[in-house]
N, C-alpha and C. Protein backbone atom coordinates (compact mmCIF):
# COMPACT_ATOMS: atom_id res chain seq x y z
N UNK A 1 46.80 -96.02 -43.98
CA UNK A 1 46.90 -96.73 -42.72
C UNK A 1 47.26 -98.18 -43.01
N UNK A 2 47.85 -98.64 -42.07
CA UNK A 2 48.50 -100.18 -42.38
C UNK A 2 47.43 -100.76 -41.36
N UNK A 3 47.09 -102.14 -41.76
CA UNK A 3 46.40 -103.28 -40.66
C UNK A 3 46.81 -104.59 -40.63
N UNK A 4 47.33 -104.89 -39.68
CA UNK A 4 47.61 -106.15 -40.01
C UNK A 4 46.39 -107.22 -39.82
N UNK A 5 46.09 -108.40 -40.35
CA UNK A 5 45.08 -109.33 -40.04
C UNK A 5 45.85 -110.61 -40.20
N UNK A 6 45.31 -111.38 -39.20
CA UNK A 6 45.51 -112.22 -39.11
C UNK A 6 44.56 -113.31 -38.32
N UNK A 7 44.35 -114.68 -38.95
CA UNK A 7 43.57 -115.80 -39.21
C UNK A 7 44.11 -116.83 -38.19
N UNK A 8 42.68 -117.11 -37.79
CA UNK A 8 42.76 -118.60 -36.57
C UNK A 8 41.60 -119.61 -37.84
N UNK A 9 42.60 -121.13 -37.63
CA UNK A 9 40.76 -121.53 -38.52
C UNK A 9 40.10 -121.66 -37.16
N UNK A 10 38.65 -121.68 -37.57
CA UNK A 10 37.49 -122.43 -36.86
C UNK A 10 37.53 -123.53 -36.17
N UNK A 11 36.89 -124.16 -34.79
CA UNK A 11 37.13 -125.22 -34.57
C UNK A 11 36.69 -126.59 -35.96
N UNK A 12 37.61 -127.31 -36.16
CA UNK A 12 37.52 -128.98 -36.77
C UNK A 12 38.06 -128.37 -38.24
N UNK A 13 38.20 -127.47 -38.08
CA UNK A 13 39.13 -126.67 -40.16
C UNK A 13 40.45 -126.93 -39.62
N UNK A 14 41.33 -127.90 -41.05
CA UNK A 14 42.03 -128.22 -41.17
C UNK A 14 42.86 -128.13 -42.40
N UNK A 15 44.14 -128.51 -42.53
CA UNK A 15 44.46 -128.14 -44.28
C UNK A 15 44.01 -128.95 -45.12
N UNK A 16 43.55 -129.89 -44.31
CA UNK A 16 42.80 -130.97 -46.04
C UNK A 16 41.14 -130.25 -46.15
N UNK A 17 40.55 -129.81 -45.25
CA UNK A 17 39.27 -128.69 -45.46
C UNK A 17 39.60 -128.24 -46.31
N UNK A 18 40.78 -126.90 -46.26
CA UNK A 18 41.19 -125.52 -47.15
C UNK A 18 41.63 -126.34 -48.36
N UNK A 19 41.82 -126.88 -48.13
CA UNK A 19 42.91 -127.19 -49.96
C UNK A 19 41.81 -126.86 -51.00
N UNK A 20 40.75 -127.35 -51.03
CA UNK A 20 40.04 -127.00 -52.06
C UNK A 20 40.16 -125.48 -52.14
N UNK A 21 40.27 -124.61 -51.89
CA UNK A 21 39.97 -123.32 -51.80
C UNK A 21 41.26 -122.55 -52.04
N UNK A 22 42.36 -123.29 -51.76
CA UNK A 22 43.85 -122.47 -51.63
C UNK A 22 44.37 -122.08 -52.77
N UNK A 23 43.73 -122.25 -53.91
CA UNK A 23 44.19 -121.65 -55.23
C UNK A 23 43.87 -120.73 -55.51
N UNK A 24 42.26 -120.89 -54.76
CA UNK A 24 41.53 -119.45 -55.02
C UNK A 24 42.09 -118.24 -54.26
N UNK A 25 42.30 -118.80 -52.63
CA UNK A 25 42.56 -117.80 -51.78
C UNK A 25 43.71 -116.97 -52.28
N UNK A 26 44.83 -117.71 -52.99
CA UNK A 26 46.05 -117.26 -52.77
C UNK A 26 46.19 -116.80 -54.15
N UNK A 27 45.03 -116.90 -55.06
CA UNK A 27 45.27 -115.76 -56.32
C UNK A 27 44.45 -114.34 -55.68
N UNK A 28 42.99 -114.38 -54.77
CA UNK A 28 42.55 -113.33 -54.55
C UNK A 28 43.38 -112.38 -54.03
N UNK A 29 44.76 -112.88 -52.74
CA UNK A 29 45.41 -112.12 -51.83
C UNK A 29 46.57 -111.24 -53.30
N UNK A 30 47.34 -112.41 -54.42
CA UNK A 30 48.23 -111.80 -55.19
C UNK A 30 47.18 -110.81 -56.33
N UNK A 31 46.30 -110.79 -56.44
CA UNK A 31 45.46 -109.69 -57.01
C UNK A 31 45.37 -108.54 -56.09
N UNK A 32 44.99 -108.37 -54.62
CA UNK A 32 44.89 -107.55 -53.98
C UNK A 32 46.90 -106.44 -53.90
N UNK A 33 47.49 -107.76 -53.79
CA UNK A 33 49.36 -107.33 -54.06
C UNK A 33 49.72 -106.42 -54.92
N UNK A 34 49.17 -106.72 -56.10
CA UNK A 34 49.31 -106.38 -57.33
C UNK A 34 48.86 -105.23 -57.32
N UNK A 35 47.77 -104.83 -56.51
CA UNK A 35 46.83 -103.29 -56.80
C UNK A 35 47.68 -102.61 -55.62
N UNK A 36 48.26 -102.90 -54.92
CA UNK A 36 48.62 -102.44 -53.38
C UNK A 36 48.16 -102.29 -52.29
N UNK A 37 46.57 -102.83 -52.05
CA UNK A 37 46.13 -103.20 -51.03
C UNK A 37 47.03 -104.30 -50.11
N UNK A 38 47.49 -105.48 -50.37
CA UNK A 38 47.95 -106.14 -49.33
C UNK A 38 49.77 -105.26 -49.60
N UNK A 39 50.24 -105.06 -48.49
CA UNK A 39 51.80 -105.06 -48.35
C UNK A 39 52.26 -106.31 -48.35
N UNK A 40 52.58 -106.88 -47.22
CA UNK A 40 53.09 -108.24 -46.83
C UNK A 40 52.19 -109.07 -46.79
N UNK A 41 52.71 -110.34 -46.38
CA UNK A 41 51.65 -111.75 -46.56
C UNK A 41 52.95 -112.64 -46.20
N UNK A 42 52.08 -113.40 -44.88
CA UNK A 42 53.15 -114.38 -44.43
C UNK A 42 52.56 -115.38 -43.91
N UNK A 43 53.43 -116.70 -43.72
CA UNK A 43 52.25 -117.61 -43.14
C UNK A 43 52.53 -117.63 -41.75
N UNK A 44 52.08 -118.48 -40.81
CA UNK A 44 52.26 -118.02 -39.40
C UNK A 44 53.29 -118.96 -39.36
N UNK A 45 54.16 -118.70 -38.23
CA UNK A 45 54.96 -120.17 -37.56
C UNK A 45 54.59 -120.47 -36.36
N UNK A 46 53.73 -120.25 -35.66
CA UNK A 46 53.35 -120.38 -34.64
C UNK A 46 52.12 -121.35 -34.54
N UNK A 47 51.12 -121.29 -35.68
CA UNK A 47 49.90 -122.34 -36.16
C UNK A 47 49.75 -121.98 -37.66
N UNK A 48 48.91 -122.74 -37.99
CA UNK A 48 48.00 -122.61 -39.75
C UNK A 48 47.52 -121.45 -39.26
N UNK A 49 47.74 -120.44 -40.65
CA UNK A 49 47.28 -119.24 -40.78
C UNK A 49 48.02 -118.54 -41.45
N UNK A 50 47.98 -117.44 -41.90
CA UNK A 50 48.31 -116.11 -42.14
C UNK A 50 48.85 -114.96 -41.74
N UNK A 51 49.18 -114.20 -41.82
CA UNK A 51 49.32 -112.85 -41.51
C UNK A 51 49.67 -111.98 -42.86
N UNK A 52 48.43 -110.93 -43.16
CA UNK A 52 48.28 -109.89 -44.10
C UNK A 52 48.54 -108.46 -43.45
N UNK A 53 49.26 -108.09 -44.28
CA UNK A 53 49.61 -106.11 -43.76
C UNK A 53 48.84 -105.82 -44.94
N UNK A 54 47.69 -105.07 -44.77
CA UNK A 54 47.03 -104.19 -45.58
C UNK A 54 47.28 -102.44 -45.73
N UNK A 55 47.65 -102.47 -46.77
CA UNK A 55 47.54 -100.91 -47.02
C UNK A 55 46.13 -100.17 -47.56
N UNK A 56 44.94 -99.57 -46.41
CA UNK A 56 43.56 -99.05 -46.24
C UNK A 56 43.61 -97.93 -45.55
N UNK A 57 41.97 -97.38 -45.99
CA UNK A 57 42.22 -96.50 -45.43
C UNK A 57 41.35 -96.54 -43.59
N UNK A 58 41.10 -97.56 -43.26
CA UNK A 58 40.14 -98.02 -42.20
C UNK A 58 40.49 -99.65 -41.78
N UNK A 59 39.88 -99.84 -40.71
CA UNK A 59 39.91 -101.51 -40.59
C UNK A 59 38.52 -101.92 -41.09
N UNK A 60 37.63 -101.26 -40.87
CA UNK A 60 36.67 -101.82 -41.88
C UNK A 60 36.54 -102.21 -43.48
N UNK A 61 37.72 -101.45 -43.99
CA UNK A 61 38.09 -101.84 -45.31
C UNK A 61 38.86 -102.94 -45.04
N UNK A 62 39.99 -103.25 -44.69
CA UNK A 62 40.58 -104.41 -44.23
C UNK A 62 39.42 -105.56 -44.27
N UNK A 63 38.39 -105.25 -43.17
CA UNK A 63 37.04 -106.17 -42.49
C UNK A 63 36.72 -106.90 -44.04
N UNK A 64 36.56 -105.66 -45.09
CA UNK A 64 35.65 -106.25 -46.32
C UNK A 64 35.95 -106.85 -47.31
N UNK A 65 37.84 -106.34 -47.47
CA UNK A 65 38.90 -107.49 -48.39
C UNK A 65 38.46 -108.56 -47.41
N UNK A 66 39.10 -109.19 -46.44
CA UNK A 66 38.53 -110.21 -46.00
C UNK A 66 37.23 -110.58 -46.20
N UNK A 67 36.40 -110.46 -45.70
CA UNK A 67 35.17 -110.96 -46.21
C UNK A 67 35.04 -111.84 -47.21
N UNK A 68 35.54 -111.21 -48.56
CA UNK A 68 35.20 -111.75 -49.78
C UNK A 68 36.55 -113.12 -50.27
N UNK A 69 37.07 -112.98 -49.18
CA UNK A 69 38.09 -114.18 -49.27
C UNK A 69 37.48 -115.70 -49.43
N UNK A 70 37.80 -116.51 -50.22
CA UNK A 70 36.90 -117.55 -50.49
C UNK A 70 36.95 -118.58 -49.25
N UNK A 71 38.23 -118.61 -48.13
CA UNK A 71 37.94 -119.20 -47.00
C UNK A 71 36.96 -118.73 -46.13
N UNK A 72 37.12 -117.59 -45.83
CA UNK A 72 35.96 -116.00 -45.15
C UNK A 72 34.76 -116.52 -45.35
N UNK A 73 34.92 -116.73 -46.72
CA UNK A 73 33.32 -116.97 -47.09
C UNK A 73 32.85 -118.50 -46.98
N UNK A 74 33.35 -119.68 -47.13
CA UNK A 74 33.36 -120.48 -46.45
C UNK A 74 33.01 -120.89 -45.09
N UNK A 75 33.55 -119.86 -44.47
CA UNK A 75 33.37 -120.35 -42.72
C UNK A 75 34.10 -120.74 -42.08
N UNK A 76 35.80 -120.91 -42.71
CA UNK A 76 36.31 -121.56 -42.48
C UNK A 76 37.46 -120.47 -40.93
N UNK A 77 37.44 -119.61 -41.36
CA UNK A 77 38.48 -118.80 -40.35
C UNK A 77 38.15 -117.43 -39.88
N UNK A 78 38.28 -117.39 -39.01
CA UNK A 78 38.45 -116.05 -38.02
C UNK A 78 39.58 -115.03 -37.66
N UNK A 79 38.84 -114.08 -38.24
CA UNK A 79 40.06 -112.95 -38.41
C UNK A 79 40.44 -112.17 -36.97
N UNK A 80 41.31 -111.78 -36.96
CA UNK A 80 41.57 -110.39 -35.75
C UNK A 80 42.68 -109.33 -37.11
N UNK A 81 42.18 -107.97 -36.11
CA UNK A 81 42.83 -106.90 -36.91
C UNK A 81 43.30 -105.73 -35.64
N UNK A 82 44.63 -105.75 -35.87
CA UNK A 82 45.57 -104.59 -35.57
C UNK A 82 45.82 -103.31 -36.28
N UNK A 83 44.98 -102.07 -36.60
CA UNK A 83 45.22 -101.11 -36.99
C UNK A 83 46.95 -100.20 -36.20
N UNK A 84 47.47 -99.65 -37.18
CA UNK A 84 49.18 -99.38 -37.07
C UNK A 84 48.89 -97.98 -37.11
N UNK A 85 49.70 -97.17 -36.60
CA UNK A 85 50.01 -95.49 -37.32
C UNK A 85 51.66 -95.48 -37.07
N UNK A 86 52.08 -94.39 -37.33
CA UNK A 86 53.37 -94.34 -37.19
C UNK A 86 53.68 -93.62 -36.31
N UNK A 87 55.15 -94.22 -35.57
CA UNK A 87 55.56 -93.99 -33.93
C UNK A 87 55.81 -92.81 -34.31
N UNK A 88 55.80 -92.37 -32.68
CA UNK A 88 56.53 -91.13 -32.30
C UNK A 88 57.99 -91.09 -32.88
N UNK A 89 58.84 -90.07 -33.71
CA UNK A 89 60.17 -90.05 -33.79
C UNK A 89 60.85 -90.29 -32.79
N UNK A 90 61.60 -91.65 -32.73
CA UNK A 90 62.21 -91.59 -31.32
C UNK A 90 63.16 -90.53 -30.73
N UNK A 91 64.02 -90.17 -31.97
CA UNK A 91 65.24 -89.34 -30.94
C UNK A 91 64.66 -88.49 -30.68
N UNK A 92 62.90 -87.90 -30.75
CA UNK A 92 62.90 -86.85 -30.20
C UNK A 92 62.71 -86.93 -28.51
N UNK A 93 62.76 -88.22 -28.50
CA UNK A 93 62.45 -88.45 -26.98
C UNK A 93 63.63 -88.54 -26.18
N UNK A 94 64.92 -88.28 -26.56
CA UNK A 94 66.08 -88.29 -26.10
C UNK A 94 66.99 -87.10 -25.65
N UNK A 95 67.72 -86.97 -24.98
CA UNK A 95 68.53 -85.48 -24.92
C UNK A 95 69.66 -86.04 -26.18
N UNK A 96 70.59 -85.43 -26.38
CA UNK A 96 71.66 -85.27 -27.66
C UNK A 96 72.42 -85.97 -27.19
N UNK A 97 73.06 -86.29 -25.88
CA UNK A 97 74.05 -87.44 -25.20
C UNK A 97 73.24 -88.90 -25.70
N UNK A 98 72.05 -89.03 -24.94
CA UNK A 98 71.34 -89.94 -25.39
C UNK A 98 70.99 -90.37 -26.72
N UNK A 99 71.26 -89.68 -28.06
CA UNK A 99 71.07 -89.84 -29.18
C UNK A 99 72.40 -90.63 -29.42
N UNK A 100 73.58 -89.92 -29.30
CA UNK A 100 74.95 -89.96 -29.70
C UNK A 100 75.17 -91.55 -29.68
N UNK A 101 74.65 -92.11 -28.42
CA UNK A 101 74.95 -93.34 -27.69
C UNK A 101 74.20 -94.24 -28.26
N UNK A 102 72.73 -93.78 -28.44
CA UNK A 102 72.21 -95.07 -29.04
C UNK A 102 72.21 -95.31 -30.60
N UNK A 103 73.17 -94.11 -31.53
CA UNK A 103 73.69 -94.26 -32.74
C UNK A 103 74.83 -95.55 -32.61
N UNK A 104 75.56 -95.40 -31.99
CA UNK A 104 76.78 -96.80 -31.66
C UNK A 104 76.08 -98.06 -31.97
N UNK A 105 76.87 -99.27 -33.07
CA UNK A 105 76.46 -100.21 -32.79
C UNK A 105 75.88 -101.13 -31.63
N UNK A 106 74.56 -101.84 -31.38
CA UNK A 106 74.46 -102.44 -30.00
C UNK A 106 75.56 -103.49 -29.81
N UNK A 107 75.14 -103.73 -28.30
CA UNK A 107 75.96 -105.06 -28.10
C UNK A 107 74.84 -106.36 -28.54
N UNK A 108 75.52 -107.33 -28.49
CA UNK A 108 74.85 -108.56 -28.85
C UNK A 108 74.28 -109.20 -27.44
N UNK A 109 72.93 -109.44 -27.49
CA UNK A 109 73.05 -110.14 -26.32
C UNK A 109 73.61 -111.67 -25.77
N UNK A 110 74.09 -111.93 -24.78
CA UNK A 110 74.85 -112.82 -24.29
C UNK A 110 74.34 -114.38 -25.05
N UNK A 111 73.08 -114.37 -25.24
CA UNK A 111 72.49 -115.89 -25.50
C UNK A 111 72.82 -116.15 -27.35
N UNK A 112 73.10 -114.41 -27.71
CA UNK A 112 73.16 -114.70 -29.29
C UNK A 112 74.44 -114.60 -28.94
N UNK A 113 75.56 -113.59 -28.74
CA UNK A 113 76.59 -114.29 -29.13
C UNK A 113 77.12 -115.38 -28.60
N UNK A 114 77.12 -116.29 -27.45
CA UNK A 114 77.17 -117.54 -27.55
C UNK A 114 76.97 -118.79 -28.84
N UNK A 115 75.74 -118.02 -28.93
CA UNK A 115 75.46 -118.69 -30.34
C UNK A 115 74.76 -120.32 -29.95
């Protein structure tokens, strides 16, 4: 099962808080890489944070890699977790006209190709 998690800090945690800790954090996550627990690992663009795709077999396993994260353990951030399965095959949701058609390259929408 895949999970994604992803990190809000705490109110008044900031990056000069974490720095002490970011060497640690970010060898624990490339140890977890290395075994194949984490898939991806990204930082947010939206705020400070994260986003981890875990490969588990539960979100409570997810729950407990986190945990032992040296920010986690700190106090410093708050997790949320999205457990994934895999979609329905789409074309089976289609008649065979409907397949044919949405094999064709798309169009671009108007605001991208403008550009």
């Amino acid at each position: 099962m895949r999970v994604i998690a992803y990190d809000r800090f705490k109110p008044g945690v900031t990056m000069d808080t974490i720095h002490p800790l970011l060497q640690q954090e970010v060898a624990n996550v490339w140890r977890l890489w290395k075994a194949g627990v984490v898939r991806e690992n990204y930082a947010r663009a939206d705020e400070s944070g994260v986003v981890i795709v875990f490969e588990v077999e539960s979100v409570d396993e997810a729950r407990a890699y986190v945990a032992d994260f040296p920010m986690t353990k700190a106090g410093y951030l708050e997790w949320f977790y999205i457990a994934l399965m895999a979609p329905v095959m789409l074309e089976s949701q289609f008649s065979e006209a409907a397949v044919e058609q949405a094999s064709r390259p798309p169009d671009r929408p108007a605001a991208i190709a403008a550009g």
